[in-house]
PDB file of N, CA and C in Angstrom:
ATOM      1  N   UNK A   1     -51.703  23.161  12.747  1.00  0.00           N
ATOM      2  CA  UNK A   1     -51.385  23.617  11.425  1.00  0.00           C
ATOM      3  C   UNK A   1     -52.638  23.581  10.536  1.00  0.00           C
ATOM      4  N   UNK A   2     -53.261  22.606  10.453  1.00  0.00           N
ATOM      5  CA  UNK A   2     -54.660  22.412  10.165  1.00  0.00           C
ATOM      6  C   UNK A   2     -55.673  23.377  10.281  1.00  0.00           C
ATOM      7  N   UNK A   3     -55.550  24.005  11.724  1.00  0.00           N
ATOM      8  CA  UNK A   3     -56.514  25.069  11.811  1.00  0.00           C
ATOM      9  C   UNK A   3     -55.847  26.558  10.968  1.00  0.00           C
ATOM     10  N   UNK A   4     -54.774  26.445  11.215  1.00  0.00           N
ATOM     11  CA  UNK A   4     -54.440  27.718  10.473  1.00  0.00           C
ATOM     12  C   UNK A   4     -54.780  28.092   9.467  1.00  0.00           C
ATOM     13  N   UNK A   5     -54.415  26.752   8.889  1.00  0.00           N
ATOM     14  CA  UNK A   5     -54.663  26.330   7.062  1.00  0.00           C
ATOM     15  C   UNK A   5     -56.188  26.530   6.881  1.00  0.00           C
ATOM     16  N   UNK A   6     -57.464  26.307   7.552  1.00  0.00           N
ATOM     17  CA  UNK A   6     -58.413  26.711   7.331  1.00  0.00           C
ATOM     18  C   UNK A   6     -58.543  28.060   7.906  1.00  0.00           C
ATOM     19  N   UNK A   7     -58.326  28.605   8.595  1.00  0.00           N
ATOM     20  CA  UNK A   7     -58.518  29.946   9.058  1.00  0.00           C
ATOM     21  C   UNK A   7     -58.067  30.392   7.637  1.00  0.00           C
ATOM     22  N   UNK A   8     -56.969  30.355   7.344  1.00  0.00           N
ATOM     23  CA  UNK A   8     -56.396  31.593   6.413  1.00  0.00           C
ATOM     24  C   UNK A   8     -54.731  32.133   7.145  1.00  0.00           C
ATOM     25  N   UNK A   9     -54.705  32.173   7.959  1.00  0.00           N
ATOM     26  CA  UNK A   9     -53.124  32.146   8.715  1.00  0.00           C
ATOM     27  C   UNK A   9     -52.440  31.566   8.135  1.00  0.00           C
ATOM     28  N   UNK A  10     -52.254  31.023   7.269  1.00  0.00           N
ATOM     29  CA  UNK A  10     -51.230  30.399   6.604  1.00  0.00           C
ATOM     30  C   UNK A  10     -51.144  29.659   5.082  1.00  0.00           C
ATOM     31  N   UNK A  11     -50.873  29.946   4.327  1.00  0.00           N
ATOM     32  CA  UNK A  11     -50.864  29.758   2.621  1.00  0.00           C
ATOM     33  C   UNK A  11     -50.435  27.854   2.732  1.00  0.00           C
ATOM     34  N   UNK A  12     -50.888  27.312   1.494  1.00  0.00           N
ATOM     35  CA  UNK A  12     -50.641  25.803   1.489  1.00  0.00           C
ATOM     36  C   UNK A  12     -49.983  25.664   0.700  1.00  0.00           C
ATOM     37  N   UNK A  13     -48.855  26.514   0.545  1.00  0.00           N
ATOM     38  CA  UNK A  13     -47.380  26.479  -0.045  1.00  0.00           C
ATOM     39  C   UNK A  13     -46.514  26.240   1.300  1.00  0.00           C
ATOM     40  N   UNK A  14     -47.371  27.279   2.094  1.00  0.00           N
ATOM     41  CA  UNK A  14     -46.178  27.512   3.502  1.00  0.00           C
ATOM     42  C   UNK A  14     -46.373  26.760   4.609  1.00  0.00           C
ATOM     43  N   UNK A  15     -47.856  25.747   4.592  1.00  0.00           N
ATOM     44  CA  UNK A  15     -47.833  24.621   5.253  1.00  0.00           C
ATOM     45  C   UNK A  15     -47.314  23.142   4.315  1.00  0.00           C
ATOM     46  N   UNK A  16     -47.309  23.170   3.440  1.00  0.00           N
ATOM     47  CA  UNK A  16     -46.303  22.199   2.579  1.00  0.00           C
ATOM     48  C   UNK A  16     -44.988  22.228   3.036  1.00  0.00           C
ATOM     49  N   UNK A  17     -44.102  23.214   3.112  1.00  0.00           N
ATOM     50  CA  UNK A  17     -42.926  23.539   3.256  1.00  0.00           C
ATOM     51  C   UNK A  17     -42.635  22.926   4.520  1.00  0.00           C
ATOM     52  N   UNK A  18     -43.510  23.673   5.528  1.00  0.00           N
ATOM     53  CA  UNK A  18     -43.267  23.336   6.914  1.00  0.00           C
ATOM     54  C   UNK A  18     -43.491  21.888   6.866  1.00  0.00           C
ATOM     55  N   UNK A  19     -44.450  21.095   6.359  1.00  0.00           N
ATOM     56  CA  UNK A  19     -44.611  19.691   6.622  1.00  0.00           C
ATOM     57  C   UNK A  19     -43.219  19.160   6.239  1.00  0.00           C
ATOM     58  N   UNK A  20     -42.787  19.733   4.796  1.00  0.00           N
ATOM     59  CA  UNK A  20     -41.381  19.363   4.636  1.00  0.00           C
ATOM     60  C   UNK A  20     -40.193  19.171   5.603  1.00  0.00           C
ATOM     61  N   UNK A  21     -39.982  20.232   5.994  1.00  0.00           N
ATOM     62  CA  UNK A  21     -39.106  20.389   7.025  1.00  0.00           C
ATOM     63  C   UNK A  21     -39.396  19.120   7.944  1.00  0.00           C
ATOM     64  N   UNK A  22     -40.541  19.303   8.794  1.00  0.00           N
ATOM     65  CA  UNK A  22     -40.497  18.196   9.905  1.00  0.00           C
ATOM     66  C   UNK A  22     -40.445  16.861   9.271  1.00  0.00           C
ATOM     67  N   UNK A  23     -41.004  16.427   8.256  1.00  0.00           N
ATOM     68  CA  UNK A  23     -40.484  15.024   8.224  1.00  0.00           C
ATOM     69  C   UNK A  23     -39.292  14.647   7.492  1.00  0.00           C
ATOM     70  N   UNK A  24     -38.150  15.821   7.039  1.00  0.00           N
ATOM     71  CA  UNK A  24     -36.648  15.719   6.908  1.00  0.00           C
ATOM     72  C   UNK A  24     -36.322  15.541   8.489  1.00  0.00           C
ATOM     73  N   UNK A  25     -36.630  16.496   9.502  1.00  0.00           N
ATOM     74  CA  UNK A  25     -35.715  16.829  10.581  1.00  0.00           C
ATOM     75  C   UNK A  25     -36.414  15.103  10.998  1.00  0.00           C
ATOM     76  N   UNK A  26     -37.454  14.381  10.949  1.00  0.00           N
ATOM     77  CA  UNK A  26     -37.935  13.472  11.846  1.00  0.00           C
ATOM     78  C   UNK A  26     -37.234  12.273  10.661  1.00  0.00           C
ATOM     79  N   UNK A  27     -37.015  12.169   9.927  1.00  0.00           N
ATOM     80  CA  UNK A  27     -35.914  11.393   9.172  1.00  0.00           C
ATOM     81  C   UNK A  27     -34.546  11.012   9.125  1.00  0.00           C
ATOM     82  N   UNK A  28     -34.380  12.522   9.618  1.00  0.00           N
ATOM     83  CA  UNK A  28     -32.302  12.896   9.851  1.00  0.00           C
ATOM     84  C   UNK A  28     -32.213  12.396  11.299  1.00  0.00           C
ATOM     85  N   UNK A  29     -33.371  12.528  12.360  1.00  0.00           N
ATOM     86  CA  UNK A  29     -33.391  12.146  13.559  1.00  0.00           C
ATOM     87  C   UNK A  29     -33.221  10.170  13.311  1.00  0.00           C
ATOM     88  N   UNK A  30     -34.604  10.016  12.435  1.00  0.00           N
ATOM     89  CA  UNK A  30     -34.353   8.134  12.888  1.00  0.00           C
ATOM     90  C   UNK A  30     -33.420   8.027  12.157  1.00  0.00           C
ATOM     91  N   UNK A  31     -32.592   8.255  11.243  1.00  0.00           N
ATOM     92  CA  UNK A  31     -31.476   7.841  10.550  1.00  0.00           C
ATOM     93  C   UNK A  31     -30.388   7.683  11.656  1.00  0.00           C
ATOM     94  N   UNK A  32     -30.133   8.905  12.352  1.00  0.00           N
ATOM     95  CA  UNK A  32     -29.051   8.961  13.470  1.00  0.00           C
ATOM     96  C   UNK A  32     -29.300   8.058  14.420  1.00  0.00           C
ATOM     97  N   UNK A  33     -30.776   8.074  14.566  1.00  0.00           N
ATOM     98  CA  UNK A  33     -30.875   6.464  16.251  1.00  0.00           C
ATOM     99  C   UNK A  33     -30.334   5.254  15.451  1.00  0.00           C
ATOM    100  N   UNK A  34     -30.323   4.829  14.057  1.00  0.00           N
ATOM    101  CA  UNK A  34     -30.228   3.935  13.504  1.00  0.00           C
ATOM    102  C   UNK A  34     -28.819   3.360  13.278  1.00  0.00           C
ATOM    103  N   UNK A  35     -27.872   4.570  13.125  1.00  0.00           N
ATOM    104  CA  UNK A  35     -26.349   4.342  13.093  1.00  0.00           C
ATOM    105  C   UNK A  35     -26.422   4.193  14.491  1.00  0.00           C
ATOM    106  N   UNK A  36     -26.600   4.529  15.395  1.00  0.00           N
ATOM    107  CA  UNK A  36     -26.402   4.280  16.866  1.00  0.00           C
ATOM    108  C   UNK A  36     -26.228   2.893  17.222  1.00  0.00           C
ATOM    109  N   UNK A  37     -28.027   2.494  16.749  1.00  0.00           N
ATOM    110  CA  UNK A  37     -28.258   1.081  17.264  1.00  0.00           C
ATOM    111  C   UNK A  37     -27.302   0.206  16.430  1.00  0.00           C
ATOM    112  N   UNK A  38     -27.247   0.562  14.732  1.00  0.00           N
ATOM    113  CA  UNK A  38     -25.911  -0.094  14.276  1.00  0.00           C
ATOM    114  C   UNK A  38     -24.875  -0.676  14.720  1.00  0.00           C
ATOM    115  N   UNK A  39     -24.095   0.489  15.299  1.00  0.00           N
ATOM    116  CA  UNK A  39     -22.882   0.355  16.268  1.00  0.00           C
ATOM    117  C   UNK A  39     -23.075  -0.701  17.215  1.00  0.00           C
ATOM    118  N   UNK A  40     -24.128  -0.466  18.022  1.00  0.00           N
ATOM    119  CA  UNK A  40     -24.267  -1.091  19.289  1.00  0.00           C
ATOM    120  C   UNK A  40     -24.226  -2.681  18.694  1.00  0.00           C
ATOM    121  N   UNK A  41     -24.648  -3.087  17.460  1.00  0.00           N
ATOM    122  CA  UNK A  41     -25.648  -4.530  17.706  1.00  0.00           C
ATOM    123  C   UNK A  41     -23.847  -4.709  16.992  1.00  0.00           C
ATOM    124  N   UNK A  42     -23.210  -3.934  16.366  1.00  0.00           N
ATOM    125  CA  UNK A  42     -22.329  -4.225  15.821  1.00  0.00           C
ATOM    126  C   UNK A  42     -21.086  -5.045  16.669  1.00  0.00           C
ATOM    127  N   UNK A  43     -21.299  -4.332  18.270  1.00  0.00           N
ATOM    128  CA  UNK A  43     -19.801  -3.499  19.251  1.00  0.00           C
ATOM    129  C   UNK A  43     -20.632  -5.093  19.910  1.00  0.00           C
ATOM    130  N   UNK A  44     -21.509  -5.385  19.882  1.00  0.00           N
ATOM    131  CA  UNK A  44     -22.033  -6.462  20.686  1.00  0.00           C
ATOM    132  C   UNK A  44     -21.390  -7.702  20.138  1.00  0.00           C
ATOM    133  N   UNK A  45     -21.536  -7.766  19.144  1.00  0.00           N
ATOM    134  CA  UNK A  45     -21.334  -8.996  17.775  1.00  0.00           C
ATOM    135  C   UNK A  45     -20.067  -9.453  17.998  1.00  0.00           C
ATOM    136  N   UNK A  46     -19.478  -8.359  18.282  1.00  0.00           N
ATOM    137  CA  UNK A  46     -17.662  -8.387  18.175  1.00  0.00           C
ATOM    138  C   UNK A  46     -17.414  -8.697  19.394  1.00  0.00           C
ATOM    139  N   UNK A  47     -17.787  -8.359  20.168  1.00  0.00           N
ATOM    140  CA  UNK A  47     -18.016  -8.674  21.726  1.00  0.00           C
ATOM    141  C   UNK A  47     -17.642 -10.231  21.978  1.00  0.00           C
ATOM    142  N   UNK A  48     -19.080 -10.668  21.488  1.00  0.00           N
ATOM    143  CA  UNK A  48     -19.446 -11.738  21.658  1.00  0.00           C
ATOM    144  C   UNK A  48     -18.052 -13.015  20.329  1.00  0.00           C
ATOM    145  N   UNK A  49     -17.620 -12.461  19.545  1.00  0.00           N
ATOM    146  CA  UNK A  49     -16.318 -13.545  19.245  1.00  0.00           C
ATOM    147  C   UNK A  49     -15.331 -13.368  19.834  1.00  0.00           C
ATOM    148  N   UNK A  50     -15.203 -11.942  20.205  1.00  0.00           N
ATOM    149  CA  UNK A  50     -13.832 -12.297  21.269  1.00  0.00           C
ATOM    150  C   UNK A  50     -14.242 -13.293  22.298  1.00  0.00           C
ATOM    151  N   UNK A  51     -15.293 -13.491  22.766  1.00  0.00           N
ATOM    152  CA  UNK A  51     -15.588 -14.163  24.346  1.00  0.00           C
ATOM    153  C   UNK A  51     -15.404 -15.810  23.554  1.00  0.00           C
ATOM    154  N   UNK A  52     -16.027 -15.666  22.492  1.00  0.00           N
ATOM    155  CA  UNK A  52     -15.776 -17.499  21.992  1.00  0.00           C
ATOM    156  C   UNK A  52     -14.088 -17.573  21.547  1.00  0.00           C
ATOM    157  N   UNK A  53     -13.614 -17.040  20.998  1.00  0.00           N
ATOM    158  CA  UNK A  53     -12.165 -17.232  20.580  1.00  0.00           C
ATOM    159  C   UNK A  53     -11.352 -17.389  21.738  1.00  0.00           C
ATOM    160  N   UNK A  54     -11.538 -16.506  22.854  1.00  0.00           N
ATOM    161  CA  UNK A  54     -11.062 -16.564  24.100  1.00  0.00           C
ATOM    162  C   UNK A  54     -11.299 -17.715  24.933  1.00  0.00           C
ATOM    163  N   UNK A  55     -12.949 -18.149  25.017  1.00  0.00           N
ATOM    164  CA  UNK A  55     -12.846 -19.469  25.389  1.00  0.00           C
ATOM    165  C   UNK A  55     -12.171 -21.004  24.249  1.00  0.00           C
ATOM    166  N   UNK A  56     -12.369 -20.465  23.335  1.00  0.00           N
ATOM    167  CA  UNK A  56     -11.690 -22.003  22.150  1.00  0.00           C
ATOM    168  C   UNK A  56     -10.447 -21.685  22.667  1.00  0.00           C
ATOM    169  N   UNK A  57      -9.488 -20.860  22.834  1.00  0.00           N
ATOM    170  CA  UNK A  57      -8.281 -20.888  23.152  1.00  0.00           C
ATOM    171  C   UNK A  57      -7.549 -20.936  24.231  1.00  0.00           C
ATOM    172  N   UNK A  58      -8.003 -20.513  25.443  1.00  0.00           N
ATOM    173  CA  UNK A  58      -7.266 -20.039  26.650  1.00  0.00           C
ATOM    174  C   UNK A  58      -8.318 -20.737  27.814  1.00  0.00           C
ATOM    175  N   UNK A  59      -9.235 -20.964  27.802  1.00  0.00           N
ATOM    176  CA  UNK A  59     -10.144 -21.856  28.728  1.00  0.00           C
ATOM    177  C   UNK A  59     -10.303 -23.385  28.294  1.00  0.00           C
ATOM    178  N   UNK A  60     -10.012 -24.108  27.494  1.00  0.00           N
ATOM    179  CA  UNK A  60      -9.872 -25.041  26.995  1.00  0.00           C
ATOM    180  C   UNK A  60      -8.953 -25.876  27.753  1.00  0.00           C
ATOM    181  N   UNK A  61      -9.183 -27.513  28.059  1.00  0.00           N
ATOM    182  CA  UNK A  61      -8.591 -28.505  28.563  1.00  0.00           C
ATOM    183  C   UNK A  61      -7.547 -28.780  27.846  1.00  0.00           C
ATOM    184  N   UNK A  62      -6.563 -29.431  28.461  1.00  0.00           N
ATOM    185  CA  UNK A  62      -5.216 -30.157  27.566  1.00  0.00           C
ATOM    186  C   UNK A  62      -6.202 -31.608  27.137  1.00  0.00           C
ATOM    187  N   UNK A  63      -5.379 -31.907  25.791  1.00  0.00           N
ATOM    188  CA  UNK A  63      -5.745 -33.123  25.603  1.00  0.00           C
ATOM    189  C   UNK A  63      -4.856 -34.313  26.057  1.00  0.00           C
ATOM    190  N   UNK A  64      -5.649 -35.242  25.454  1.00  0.00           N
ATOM    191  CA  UNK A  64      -4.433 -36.516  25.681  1.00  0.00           C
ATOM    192  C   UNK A  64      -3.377 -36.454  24.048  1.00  0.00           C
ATOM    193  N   UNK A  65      -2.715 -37.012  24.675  1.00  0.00           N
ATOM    194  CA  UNK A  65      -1.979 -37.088  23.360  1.00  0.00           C
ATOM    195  C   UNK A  65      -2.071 -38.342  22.413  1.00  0.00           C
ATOM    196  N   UNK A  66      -1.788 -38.035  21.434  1.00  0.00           N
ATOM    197  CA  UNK A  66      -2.263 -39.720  20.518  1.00  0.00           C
ATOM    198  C   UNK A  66      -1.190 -40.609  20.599  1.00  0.00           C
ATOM    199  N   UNK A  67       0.169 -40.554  21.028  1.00  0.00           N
ATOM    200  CA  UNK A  67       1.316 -41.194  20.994  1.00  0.00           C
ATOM    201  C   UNK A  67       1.575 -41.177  22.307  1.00  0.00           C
ATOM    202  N   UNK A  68       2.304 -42.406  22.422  1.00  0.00           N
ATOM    203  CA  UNK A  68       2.729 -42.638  23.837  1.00  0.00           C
ATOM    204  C   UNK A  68       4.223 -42.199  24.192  1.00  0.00           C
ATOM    205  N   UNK A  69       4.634 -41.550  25.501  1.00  0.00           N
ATOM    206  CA  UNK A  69       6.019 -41.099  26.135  1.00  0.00           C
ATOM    207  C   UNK A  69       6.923 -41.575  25.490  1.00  0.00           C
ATOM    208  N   UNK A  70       7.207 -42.990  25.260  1.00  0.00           N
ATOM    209  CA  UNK A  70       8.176 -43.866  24.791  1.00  0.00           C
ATOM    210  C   UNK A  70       8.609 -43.341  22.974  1.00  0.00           C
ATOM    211  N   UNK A  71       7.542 -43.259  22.738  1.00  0.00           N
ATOM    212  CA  UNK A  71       6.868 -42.962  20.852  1.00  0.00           C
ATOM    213  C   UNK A  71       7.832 -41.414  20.951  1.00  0.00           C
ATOM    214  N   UNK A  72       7.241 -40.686  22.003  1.00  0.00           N
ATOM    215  CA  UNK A  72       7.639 -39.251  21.638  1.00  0.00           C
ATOM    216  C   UNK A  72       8.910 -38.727  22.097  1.00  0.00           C
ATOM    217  N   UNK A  73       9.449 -39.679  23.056  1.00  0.00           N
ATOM    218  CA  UNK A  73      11.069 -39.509  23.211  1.00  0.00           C
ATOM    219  C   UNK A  73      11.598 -39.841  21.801  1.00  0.00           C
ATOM    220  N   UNK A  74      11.265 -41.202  21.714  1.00  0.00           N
ATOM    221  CA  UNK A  74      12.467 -41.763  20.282  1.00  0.00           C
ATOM    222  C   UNK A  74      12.094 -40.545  19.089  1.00  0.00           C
ATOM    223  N   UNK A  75      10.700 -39.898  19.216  1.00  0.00           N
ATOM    224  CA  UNK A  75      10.818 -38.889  17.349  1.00  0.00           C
ATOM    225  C   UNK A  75      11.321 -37.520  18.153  1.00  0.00           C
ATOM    226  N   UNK A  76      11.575 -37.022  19.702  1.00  0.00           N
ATOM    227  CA  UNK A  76      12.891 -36.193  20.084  1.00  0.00           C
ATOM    228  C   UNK A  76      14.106 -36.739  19.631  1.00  0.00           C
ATOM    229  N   UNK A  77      14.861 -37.700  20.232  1.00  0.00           N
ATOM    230  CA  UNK A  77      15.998 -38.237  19.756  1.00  0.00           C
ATOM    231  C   UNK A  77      16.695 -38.052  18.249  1.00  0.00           C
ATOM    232  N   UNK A  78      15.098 -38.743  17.553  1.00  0.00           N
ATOM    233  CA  UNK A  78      15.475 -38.567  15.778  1.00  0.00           C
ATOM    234  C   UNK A  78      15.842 -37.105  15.334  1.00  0.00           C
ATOM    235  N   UNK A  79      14.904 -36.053  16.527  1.00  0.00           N
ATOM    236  CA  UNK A  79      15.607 -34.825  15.501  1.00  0.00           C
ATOM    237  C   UNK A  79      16.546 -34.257  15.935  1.00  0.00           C
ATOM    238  N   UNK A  80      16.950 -34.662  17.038  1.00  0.00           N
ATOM    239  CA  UNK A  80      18.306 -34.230  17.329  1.00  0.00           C
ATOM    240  C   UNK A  80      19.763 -34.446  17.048  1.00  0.00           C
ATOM    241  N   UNK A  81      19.629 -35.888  16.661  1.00  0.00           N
ATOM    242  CA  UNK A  81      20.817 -36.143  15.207  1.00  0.00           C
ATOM    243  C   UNK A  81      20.845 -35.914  13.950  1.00  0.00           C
TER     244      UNK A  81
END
């Protein structure tokens, strides 16, 4: 473009313009990789709490209990009268 512009092939209205253009189209381009990668780091994120919620809940040990058999029959009993 450069050479044109010194040759005379081309007015520096109409290499302005054109510069215009390409760094919209090279703008509208990284804008779009950018929602992409968005998504992705987004779809990852979410990913990654289902896998912890899933393990806090469903992979998790039984505990002990703080009351003893005897303790937890008699407060069955109580609510059943």
């Amino acid at each position: 473009m450069e050479h044109k512009l010194e040759a005379g092939e081309m007015t520096p209205e109409e290499c302005k313009e054109l510069l215009k253009e390409m760094m919209l189209r090279e703008y509208e381009k990284g804008q779009a990789e950018s929602t992409q990668v968005n998504w992705k780091i987004r779809a990852a994120w979410f990913q990654e709490k289902i896998s912890a919620l899933r393990k806090k809940f469903f992979e998790r040990q039984p505990t002990e209990s703080s009351i003893g058999m005897e303790e937890l029959a008699g407060t069955m009993r109580s609510r059943r009268l």
